[in-house]
N, C-alpha and C. Protein backbone atom coordinates (compact mmCIF):
# COMPACT_ATOMS: atom_id res chain seq x y z
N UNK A 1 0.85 -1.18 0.00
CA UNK A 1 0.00 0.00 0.00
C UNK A 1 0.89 1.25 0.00
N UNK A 2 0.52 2.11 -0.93
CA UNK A 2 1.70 3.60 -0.90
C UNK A 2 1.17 4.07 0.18
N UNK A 3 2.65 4.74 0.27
CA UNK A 3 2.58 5.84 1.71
C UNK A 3 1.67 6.95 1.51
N UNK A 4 0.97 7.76 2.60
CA UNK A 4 0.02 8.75 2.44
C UNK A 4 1.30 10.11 2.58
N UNK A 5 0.82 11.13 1.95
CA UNK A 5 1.47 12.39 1.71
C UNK A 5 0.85 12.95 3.09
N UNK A 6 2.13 13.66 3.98
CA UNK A 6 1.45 14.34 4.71
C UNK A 6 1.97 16.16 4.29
N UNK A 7 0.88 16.70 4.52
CA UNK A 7 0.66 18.17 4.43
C UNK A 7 0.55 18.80 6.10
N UNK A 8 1.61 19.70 6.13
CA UNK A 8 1.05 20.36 7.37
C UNK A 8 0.87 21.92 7.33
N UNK A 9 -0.27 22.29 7.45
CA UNK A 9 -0.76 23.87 7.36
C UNK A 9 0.47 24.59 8.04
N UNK A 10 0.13 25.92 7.29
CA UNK A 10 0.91 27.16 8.25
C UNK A 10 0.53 27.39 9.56
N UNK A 11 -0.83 26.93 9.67
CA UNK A 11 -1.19 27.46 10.85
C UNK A 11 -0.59 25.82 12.10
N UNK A 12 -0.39 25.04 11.75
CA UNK A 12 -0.14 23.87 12.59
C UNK A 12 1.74 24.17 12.80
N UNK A 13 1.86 24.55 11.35
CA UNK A 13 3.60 24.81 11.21
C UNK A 13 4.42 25.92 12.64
N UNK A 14 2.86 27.03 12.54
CA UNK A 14 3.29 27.98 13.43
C UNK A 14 3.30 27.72 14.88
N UNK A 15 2.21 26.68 15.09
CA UNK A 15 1.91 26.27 16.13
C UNK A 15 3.28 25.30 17.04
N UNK A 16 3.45 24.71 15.93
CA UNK A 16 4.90 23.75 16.57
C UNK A 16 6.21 24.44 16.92
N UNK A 17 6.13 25.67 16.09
CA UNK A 17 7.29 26.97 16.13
C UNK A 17 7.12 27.30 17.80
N UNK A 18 5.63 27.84 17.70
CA UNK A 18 5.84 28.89 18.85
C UNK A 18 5.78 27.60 20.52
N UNK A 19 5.52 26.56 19.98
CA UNK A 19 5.80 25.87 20.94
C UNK A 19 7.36 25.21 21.73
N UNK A 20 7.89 24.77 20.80
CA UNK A 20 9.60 24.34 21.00
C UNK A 20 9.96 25.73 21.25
N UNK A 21 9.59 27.25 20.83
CA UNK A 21 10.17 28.07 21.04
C UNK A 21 9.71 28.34 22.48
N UNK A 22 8.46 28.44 23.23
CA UNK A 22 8.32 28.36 24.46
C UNK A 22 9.28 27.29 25.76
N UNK A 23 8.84 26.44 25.17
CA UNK A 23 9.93 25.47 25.87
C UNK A 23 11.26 25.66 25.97
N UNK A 24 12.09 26.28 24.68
CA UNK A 24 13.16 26.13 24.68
C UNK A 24 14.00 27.03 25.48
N UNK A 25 13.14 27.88 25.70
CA UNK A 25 13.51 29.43 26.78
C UNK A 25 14.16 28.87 28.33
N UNK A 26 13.22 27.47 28.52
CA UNK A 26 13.60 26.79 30.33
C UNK A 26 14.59 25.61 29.74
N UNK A 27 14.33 25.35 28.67
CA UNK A 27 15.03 23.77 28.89
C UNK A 27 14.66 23.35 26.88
N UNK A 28 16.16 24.30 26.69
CA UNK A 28 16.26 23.25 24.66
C UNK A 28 16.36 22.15 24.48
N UNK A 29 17.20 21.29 25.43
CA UNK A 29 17.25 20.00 24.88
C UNK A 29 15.78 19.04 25.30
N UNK A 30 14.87 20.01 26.03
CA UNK A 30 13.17 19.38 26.29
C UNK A 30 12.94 19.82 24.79
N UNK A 31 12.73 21.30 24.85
CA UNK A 31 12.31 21.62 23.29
C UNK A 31 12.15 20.55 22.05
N UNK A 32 13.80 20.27 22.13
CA UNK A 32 14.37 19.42 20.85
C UNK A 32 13.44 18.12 20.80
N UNK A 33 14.02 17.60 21.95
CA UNK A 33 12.75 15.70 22.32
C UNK A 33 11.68 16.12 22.02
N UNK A 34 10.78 17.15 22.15
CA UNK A 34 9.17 16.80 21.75
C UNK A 34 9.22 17.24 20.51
N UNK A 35 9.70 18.42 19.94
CA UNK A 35 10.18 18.41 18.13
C UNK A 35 10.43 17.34 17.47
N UNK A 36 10.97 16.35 18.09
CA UNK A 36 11.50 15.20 17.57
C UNK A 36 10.06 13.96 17.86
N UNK A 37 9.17 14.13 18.63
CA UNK A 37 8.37 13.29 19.47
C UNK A 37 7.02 13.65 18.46
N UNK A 38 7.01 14.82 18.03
CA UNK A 38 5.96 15.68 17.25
C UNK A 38 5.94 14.51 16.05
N UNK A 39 7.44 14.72 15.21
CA UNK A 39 7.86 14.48 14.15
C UNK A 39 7.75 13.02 13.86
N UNK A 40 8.12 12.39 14.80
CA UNK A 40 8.11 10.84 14.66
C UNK A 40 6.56 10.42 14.52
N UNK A 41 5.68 11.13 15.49
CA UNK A 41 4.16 10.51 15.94
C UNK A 41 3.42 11.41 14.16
N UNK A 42 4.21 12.30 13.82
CA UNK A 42 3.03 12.72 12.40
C UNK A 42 3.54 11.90 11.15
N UNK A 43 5.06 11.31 10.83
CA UNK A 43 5.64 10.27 10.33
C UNK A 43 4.74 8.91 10.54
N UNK A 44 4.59 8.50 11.33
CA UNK A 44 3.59 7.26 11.26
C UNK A 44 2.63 7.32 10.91
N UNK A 45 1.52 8.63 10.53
CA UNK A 45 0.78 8.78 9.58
C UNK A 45 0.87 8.33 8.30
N UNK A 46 2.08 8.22 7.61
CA UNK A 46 2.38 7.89 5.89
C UNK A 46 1.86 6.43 6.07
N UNK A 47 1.64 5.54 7.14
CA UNK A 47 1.63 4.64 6.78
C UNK A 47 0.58 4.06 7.61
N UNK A 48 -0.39 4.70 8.84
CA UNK A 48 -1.32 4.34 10.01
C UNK A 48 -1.92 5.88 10.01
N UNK A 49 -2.61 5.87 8.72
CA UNK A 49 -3.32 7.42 8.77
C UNK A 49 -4.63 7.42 9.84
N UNK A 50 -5.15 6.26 10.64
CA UNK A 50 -5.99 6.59 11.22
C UNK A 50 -5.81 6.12 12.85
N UNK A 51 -4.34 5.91 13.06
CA UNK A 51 -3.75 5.86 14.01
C UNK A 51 -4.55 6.63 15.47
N UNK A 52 -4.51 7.89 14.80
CA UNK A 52 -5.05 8.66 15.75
C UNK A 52 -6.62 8.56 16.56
N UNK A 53 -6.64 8.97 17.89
CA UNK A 53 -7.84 9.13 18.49
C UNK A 53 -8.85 9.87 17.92
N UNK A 54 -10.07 9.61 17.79
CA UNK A 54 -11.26 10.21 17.77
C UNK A 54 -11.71 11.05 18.56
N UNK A 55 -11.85 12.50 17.98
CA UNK A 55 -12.26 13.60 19.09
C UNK A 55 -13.32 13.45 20.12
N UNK A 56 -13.63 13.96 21.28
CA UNK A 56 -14.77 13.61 21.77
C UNK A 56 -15.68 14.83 21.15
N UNK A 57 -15.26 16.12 20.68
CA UNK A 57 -16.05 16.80 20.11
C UNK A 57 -16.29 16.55 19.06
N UNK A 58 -17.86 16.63 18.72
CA UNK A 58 -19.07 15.78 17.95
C UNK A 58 -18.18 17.13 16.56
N UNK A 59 -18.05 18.00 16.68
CA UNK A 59 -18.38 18.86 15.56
C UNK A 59 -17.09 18.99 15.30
N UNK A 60 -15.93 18.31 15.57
CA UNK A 60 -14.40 18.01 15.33
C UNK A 60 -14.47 16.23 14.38
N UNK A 61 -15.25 15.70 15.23
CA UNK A 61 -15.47 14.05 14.25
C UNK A 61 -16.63 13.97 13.38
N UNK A 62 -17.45 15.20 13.40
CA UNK A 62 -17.88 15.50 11.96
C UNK A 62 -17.26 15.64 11.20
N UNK A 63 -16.06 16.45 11.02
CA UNK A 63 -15.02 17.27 10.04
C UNK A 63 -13.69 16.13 9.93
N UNK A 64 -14.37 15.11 10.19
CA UNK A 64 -13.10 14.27 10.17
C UNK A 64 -11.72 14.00 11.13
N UNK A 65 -11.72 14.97 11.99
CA UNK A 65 -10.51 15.03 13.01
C UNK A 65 -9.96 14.24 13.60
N UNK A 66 -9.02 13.71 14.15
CA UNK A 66 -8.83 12.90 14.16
C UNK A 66 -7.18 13.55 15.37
N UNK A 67 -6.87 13.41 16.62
CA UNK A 67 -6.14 13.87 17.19
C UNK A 67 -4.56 12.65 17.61
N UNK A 68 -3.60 13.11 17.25
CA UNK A 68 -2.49 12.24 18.03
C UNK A 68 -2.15 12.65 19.49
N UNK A 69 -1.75 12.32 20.44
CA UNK A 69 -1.17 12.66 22.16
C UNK A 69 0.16 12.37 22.10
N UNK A 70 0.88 13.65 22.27
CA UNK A 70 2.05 13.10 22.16
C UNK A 70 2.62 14.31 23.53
N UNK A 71 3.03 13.23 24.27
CA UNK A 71 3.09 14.34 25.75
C UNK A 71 1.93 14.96 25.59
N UNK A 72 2.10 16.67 26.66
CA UNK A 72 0.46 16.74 26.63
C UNK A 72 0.23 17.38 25.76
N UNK A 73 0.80 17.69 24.78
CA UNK A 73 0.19 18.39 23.52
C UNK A 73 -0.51 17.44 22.19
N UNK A 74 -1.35 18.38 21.77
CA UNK A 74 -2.38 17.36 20.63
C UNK A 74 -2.22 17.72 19.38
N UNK A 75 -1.56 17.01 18.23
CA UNK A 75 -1.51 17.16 17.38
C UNK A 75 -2.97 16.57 16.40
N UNK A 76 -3.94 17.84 15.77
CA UNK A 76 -4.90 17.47 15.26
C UNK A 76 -4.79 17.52 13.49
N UNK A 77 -5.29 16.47 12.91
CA UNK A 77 -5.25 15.88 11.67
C UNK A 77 -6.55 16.04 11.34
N UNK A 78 -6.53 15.62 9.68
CA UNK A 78 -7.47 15.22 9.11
C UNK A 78 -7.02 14.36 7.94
N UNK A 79 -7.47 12.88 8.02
CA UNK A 79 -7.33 12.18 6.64
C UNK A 79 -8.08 12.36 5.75
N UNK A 80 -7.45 12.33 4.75
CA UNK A 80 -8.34 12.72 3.36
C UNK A 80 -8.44 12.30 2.53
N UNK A 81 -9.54 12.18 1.32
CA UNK A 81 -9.95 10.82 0.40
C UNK A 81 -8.65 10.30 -0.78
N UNK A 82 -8.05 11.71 -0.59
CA UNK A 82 -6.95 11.57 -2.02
C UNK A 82 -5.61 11.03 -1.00
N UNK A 83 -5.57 10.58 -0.19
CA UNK A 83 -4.41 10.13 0.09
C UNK A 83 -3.31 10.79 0.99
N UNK A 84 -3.81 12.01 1.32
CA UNK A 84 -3.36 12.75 2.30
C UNK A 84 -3.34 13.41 3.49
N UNK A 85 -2.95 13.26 4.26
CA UNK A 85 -2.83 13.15 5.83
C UNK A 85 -2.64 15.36 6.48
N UNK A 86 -3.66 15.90 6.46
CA UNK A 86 -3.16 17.15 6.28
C UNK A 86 -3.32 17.21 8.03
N UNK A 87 -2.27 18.08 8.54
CA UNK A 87 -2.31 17.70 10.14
C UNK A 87 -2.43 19.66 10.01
N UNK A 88 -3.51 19.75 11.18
CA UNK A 88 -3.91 21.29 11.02
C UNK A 88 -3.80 22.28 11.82
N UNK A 89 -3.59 21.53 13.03
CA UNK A 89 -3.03 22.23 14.57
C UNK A 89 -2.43 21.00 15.24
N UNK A 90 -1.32 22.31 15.81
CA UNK A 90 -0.49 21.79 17.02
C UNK A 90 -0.36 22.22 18.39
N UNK A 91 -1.90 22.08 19.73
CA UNK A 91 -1.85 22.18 20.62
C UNK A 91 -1.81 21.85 22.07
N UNK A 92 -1.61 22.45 23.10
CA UNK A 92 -1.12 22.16 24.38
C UNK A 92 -2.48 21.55 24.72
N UNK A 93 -2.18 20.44 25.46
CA UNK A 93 -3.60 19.88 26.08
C UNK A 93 -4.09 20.28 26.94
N UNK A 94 -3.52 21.51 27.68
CA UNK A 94 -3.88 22.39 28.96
C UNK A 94 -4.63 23.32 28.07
N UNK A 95 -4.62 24.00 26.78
CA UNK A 95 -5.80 24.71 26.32
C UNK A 95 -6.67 24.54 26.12
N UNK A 96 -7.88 25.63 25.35
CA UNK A 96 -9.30 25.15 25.28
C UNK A 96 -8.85 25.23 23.98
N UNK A 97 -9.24 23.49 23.12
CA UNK A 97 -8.53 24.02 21.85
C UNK A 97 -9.84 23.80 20.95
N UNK A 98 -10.72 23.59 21.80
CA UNK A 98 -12.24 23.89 20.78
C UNK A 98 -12.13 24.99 19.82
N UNK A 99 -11.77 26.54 20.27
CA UNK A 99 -11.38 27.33 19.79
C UNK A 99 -10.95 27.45 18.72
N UNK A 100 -10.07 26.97 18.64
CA UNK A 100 -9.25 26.81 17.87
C UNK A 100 -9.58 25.79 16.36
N UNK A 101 -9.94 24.71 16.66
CA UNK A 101 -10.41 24.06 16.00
C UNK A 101 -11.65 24.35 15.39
N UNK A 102 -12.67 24.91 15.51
CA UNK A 102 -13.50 25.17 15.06
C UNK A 102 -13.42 26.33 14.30
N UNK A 103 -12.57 27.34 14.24
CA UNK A 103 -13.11 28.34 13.43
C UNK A 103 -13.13 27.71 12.10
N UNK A 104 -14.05 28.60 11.29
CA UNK A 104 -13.89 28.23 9.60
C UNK A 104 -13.10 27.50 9.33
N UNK A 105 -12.20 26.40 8.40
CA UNK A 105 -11.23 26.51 7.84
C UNK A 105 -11.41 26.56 6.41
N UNK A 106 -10.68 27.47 5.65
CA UNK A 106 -10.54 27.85 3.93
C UNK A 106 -10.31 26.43 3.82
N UNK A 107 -10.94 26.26 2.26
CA UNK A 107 -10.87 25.23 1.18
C UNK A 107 -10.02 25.58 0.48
């Protein structure tokens, strides 16, 4: 079976930025391990695209969502019919990331 293409938004891209960059302020070589912990857990997507947990929000597993746990931050996905794994946020599990997840997203 071919590997699935993963896509990761600007807005998930920024999210992982401003995170290792928070961390890295107390402790870089923490930073680095969950950069690396991020990277490995959205990598096993190419090949276990539905790996991930099922949201408990109804109007997140309408839209397909589909969340990884990696430490306490949640990396949220969506698989998609053409073969691609587009991962769309990257947040702290201490937020309200309903928010977040729900606004609009552009087609």
């Amino acid at each position: 079976m071919p590997k699935h293409l993963i896509n990761i938004t600007a807005a998930a891209e920024q999210d992982l930025v401003q995170i290792v960059d928070y961390i890295a302020n107390d402790n870089p070589t923490a930073a680095l391990k969950l950069a690396e912990e991020i990277e490995c857990s959205i990598l096993q997507l190419e090949d276990f695209p539905l790996i991930g947990a099922i949201p408990k929000n109804r109007r997140l597993t309408q839209q397909g969502y589909r969340v990884l746990i990696v430490d306490s931050y949640l990396v949220f996905y969506v698989p998609l019919n053409n073969g691609t794994v587009e991962i769309r946020r990257n947040i702290s599990g201490k937020r309200d990331y309903n928010f977040f997840i729900t606004l609009p997203y552009p087609c």
